[in-house]
PDB file of N, CA and C in Angstrom:
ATOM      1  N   UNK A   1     117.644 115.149  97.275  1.00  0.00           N
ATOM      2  CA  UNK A   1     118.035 116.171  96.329  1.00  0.00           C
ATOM      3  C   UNK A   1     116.793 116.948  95.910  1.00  0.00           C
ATOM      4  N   UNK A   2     117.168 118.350  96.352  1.00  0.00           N
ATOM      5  CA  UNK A   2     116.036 119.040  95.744  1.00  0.00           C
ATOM      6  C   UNK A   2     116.371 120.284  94.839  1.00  0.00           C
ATOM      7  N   UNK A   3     117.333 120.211  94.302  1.00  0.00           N
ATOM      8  CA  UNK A   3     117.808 121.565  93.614  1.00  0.00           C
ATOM      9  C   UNK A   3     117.222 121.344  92.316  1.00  0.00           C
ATOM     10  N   UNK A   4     116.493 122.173  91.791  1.00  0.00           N
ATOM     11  CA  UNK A   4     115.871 122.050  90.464  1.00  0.00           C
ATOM     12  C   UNK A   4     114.589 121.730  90.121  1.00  0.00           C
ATOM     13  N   UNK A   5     114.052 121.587  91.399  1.00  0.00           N
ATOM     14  CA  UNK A   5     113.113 120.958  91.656  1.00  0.00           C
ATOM     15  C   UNK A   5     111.882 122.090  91.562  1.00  0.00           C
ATOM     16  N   UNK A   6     110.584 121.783  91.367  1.00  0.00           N
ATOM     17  CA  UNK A   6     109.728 123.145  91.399  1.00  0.00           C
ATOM     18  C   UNK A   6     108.496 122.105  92.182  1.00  0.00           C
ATOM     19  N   UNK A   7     107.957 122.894  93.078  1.00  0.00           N
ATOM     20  CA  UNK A   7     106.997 122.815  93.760  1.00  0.00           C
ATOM     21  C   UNK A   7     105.803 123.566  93.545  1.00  0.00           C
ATOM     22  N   UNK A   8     104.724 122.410  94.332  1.00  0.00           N
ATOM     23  CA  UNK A   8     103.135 123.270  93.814  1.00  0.00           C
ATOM     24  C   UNK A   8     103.029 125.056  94.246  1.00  0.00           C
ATOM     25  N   UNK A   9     102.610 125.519  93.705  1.00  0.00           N
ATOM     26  CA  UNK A   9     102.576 127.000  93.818  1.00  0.00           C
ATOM     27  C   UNK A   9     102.258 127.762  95.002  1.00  0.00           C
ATOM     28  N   UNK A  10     101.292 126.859  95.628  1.00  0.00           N
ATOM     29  CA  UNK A  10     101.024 127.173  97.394  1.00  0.00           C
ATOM     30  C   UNK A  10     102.145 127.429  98.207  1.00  0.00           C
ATOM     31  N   UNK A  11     102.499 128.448  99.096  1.00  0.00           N
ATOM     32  CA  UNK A  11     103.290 128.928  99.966  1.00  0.00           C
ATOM     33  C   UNK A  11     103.343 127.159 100.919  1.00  0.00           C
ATOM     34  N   UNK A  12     102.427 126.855 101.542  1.00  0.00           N
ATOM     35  CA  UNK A  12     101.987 126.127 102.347  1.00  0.00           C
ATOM     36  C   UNK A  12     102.657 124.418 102.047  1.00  0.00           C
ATOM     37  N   UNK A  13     103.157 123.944 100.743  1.00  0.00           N
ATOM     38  CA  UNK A  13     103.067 123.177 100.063  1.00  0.00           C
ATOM     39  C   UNK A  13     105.022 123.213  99.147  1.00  0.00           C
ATOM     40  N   UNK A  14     106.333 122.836 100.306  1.00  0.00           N
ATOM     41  CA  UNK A  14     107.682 123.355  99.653  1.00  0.00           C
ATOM     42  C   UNK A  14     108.091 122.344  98.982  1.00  0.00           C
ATOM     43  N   UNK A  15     108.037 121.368  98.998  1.00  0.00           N
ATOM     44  CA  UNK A  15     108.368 120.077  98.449  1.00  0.00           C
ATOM     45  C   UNK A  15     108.577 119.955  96.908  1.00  0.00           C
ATOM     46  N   UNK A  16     109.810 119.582  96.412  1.00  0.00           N
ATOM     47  CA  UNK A  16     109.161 119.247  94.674  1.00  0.00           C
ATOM     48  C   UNK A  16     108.445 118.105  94.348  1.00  0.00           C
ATOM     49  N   UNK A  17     107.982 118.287  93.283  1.00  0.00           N
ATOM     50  CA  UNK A  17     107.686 116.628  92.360  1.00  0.00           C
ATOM     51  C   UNK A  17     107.673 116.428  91.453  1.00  0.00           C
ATOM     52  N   UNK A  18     108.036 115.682  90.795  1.00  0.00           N
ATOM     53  CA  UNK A  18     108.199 115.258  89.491  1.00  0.00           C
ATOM     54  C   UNK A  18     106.830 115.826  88.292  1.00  0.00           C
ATOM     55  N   UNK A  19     105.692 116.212  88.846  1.00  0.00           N
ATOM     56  CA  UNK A  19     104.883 116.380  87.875  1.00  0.00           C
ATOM     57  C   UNK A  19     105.149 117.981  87.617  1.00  0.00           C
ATOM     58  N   UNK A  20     105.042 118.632  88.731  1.00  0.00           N
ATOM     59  CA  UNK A  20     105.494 120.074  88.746  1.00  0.00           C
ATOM     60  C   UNK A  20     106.736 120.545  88.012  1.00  0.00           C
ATOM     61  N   UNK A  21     107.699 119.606  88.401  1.00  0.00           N
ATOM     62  CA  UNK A  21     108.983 120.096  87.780  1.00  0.00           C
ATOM     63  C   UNK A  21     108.933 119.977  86.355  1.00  0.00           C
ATOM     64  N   UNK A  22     108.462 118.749  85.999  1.00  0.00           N
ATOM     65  CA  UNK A  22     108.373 118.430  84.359  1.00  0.00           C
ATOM     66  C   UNK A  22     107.109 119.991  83.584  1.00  0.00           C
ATOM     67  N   UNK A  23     106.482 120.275  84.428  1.00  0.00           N
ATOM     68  CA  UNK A  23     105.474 121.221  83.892  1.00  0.00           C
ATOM     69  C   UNK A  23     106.322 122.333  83.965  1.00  0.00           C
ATOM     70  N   UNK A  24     107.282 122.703  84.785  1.00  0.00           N
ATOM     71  CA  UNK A  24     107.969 124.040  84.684  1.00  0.00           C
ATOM     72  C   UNK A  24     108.511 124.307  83.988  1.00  0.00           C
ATOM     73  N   UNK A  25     109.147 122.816  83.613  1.00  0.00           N
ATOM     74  CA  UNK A  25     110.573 122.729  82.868  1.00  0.00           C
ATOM     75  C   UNK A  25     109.968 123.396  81.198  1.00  0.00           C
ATOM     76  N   UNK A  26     108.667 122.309  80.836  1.00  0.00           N
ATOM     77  CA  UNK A  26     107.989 122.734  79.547  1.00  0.00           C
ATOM     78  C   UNK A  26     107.417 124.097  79.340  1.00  0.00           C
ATOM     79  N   UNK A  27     107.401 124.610  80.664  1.00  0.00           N
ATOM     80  CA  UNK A  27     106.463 126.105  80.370  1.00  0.00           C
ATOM     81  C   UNK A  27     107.951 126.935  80.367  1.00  0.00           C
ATOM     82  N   UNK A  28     109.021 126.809  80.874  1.00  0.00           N
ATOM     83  CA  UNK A  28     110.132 128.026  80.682  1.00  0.00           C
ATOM     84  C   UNK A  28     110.755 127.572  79.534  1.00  0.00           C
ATOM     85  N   UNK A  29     111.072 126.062  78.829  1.00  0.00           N
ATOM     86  CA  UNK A  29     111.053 125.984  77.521  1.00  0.00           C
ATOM     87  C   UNK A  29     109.861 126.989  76.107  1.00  0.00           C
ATOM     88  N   UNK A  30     109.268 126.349  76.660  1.00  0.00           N
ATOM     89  CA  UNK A  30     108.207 126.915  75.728  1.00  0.00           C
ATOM     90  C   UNK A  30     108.149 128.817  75.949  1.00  0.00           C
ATOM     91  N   UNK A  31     108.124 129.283  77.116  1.00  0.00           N
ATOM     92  CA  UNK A  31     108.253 130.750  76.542  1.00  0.00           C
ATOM     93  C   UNK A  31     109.995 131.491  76.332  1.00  0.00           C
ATOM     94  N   UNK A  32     110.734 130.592  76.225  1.00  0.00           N
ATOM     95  CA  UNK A  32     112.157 130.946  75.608  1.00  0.00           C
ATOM     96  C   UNK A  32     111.794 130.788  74.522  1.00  0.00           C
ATOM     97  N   UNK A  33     110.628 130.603  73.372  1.00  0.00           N
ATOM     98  CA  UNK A  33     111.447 130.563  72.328  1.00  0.00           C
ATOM     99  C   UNK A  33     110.249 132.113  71.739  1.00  0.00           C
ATOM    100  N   UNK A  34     109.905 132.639  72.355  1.00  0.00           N
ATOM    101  CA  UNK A  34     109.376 133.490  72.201  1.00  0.00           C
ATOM    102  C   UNK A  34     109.816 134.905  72.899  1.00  0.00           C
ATOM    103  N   UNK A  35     109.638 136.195  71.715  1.00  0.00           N
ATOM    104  CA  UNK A  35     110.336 137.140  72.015  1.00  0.00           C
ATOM    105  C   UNK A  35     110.261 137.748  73.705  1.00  0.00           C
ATOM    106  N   UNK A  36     111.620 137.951  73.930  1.00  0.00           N
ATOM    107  CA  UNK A  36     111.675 138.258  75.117  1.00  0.00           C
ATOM    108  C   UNK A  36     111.459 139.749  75.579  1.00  0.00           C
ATOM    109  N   UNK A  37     110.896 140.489  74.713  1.00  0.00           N
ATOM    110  CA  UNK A  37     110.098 141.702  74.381  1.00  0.00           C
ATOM    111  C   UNK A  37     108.914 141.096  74.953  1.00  0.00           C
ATOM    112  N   UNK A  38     108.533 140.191  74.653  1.00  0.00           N
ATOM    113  CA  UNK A  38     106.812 139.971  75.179  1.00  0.00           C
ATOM    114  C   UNK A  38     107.161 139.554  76.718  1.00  0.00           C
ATOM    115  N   UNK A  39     107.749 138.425  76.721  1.00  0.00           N
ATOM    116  CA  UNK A  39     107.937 137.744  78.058  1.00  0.00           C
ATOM    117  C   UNK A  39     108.897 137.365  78.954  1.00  0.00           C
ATOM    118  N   UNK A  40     110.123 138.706  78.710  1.00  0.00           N
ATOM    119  CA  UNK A  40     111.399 138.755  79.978  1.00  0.00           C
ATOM    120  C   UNK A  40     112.080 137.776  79.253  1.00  0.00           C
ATOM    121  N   UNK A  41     113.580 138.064  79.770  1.00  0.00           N
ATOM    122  CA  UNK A  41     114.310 137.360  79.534  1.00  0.00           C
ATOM    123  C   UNK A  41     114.072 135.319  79.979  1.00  0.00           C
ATOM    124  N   UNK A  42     114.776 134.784  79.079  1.00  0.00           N
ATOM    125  CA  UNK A  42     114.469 133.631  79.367  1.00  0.00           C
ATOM    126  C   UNK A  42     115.616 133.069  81.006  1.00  0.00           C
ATOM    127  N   UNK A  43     115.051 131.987  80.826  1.00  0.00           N
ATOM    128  CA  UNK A  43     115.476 132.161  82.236  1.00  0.00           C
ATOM    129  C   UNK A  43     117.007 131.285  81.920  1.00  0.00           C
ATOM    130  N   UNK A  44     117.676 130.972  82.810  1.00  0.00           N
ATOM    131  CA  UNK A  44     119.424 130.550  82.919  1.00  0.00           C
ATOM    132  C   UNK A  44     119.255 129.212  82.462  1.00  0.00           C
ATOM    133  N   UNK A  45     120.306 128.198  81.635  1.00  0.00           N
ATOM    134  CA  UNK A  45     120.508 127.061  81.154  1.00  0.00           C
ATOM    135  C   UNK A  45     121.145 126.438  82.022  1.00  0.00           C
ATOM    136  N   UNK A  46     121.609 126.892  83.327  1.00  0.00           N
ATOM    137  CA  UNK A  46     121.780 126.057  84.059  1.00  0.00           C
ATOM    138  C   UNK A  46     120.858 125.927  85.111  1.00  0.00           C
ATOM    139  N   UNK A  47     119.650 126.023  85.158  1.00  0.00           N
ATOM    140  CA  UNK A  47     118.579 125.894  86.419  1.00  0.00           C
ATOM    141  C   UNK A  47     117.744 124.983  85.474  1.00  0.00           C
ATOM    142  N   UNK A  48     117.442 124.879  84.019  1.00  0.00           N
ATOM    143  CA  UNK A  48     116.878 124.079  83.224  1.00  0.00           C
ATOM    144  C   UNK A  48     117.872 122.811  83.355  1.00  0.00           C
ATOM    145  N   UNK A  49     119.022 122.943  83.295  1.00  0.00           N
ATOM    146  CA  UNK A  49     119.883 121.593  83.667  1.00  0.00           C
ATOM    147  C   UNK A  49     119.584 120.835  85.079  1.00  0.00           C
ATOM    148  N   UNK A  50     119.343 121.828  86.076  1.00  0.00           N
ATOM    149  CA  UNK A  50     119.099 121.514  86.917  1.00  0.00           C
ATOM    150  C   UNK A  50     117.641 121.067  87.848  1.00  0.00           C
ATOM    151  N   UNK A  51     117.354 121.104  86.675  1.00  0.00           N
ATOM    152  CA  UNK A  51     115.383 120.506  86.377  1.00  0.00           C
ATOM    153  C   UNK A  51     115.358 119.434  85.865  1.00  0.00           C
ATOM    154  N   UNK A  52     116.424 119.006  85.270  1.00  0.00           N
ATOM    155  CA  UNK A  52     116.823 118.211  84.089  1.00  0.00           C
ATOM    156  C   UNK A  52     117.115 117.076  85.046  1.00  0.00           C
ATOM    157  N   UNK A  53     118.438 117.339  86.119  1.00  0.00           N
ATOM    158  CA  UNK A  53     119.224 116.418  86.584  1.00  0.00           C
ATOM    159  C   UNK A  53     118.142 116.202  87.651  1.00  0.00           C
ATOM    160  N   UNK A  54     117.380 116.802  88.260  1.00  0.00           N
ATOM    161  CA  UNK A  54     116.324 116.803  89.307  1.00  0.00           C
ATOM    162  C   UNK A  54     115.335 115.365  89.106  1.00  0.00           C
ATOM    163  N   UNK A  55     114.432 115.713  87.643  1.00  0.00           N
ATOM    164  CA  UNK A  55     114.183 114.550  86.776  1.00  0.00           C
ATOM    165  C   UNK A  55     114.603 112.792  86.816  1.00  0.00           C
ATOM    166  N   UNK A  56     116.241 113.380  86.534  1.00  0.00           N
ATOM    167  CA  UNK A  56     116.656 112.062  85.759  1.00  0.00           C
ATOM    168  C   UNK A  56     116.696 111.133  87.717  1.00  0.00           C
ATOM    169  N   UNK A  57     117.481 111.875  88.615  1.00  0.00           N
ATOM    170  CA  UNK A  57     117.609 111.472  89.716  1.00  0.00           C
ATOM    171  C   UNK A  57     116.379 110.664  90.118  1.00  0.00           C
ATOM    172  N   UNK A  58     115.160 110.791  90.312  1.00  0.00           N
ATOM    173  CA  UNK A  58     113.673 110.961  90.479  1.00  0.00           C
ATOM    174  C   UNK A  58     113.765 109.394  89.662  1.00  0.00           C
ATOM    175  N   UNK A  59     114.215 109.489  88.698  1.00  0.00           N
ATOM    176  CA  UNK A  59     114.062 108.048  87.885  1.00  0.00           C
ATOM    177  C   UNK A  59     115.119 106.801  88.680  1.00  0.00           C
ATOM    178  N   UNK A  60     116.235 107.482  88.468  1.00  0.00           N
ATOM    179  CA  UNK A  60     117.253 106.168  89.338  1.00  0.00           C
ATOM    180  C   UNK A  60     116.658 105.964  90.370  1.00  0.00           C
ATOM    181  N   UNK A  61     116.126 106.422  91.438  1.00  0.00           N
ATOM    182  CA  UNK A  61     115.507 106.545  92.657  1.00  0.00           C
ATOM    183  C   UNK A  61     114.620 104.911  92.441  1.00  0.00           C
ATOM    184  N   UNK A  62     113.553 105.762  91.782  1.00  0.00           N
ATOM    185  CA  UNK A  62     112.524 104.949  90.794  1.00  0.00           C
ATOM    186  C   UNK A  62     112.934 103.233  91.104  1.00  0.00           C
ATOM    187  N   UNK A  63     113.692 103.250  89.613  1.00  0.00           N
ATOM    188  CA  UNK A  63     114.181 101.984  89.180  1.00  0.00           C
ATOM    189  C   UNK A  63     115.057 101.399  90.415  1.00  0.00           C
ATOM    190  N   UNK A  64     115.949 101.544  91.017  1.00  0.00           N
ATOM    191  CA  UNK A  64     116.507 101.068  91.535  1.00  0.00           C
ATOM    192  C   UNK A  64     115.626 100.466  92.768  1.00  0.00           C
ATOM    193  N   UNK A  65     114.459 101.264  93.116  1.00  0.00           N
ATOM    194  CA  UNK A  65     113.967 100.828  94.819  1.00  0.00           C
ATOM    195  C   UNK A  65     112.441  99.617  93.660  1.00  0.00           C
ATOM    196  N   UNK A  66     112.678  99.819  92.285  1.00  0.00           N
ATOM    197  CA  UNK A  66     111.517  98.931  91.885  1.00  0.00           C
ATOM    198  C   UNK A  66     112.462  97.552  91.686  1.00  0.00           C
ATOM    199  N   UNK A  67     113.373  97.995  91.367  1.00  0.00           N
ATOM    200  CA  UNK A  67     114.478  96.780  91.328  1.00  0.00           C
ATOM    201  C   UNK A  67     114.730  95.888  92.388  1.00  0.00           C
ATOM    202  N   UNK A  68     114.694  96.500  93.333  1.00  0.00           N
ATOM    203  CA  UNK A  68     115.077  95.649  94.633  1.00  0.00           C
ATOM    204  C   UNK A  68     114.194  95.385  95.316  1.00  0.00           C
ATOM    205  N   UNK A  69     112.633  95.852  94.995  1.00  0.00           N
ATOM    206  CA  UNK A  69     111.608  95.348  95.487  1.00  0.00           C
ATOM    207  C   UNK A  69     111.212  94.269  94.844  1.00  0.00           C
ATOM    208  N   UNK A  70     111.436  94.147  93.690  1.00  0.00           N
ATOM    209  CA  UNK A  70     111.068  93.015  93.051  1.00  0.00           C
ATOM    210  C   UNK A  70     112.252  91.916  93.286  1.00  0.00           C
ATOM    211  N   UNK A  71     113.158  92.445  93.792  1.00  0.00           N
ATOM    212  CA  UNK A  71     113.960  90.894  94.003  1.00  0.00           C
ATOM    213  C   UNK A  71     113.763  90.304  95.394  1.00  0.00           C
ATOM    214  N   UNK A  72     113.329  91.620  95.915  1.00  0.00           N
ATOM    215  CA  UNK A  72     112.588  91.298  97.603  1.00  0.00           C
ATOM    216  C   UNK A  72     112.051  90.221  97.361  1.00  0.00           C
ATOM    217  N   UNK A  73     110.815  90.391  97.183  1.00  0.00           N
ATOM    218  CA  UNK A  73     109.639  89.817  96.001  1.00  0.00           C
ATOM    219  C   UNK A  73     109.706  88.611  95.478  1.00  0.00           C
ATOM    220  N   UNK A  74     110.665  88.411  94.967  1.00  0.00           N
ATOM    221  CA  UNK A  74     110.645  86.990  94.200  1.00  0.00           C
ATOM    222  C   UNK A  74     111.403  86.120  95.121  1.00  0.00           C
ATOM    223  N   UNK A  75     112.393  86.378  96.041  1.00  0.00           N
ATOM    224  CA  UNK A  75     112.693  85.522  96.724  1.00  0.00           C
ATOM    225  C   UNK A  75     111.967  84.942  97.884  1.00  0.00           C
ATOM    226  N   UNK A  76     110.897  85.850  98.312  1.00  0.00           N
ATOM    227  CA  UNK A  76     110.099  86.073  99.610  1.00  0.00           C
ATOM    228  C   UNK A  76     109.643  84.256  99.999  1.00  0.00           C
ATOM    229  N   UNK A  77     109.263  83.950 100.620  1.00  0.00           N
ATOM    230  CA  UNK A  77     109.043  82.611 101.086  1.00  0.00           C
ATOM    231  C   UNK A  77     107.427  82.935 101.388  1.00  0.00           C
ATOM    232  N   UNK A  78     106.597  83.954 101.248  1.00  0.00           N
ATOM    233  CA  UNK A  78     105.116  84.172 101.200  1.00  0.00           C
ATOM    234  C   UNK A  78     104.660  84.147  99.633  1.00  0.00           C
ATOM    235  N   UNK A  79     105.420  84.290  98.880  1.00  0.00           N
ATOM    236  CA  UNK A  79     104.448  84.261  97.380  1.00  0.00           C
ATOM    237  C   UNK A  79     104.477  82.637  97.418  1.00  0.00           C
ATOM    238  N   UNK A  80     105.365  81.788  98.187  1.00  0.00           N
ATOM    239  CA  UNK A  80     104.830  80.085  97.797  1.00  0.00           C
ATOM    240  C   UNK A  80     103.897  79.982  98.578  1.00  0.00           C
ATOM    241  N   UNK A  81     103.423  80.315  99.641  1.00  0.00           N
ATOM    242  CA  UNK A  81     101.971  80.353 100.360  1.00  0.00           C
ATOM    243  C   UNK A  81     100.817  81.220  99.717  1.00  0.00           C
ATOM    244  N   UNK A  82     100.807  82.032  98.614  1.00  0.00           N
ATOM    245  CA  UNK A  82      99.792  82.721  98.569  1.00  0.00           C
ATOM    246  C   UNK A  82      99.344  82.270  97.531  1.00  0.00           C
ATOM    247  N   UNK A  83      97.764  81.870  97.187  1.00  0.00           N
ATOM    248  CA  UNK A  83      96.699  81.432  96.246  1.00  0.00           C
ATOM    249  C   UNK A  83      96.808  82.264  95.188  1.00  0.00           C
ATOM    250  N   UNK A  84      96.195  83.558  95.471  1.00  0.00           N
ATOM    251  CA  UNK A  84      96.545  84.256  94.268  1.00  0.00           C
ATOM    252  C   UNK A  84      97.823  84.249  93.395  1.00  0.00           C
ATOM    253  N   UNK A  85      98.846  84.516  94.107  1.00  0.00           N
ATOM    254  CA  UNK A  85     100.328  84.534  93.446  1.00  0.00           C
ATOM    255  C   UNK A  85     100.468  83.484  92.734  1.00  0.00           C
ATOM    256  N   UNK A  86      99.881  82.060  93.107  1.00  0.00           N
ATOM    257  CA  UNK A  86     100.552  80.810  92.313  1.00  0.00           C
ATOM    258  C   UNK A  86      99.331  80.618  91.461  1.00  0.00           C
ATOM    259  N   UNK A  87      98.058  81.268  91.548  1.00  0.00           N
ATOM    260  CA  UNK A  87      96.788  81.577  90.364  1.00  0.00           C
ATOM    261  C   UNK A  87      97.576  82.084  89.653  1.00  0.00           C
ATOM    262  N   UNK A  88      98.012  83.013  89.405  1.00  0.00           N
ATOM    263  CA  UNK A  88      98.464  84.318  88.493  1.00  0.00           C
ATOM    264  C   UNK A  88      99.960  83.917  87.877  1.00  0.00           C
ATOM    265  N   UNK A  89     100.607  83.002  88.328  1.00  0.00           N
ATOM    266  CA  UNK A  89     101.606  82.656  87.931  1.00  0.00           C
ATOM    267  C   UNK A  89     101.899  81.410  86.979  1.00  0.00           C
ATOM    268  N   UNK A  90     100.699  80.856  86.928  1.00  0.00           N
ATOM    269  CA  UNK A  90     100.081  79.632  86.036  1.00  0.00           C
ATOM    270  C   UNK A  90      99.810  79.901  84.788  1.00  0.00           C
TER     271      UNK A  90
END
């Protein structure tokens, strides 16, 4: 999913990411609340929704692949062989 998404400013570079999008999202917030005499109309509430849902997606993504890595993880039959792991788990 990439709708809503804002990418680094380079032609060269189409991809979104989460740091970009969150920075867009705050900079077209932030000049909506200022006269649109100075700085154009603000932009549509549904492309900010859709920055929004861009976001939240980015997170389930997130959690869910940290979720199941960690159950990878704990069941694995190499953390009972590894020194460190059973150091750190003491």
């Amino acid at each position: 999913m990439s709708k809503g998404g804002w990418s680094f400013s380079s032609a060269d570079h189409g991809w979104p990411g989460s740091d970009t999008t969150a920075t867009g999202l705050k900079a077209a917030l932030s000049l909506s609340m200022i006269s649109p005499q100075i700085v154009g109309d603000p932009m549509e509430v549904d492309r900010l929704y859709d920055g929004v849902n861009y976001l939240i997606s980015l997170m389930v993504v997130n959690i869910l692949f940290d979720s199941s890595l960690e159950l990878l993880l704990d069941s694995s039959p190499l953390l009972i062989h590894s020194p460190k792991m059973a150091k750190d788990s003491c």
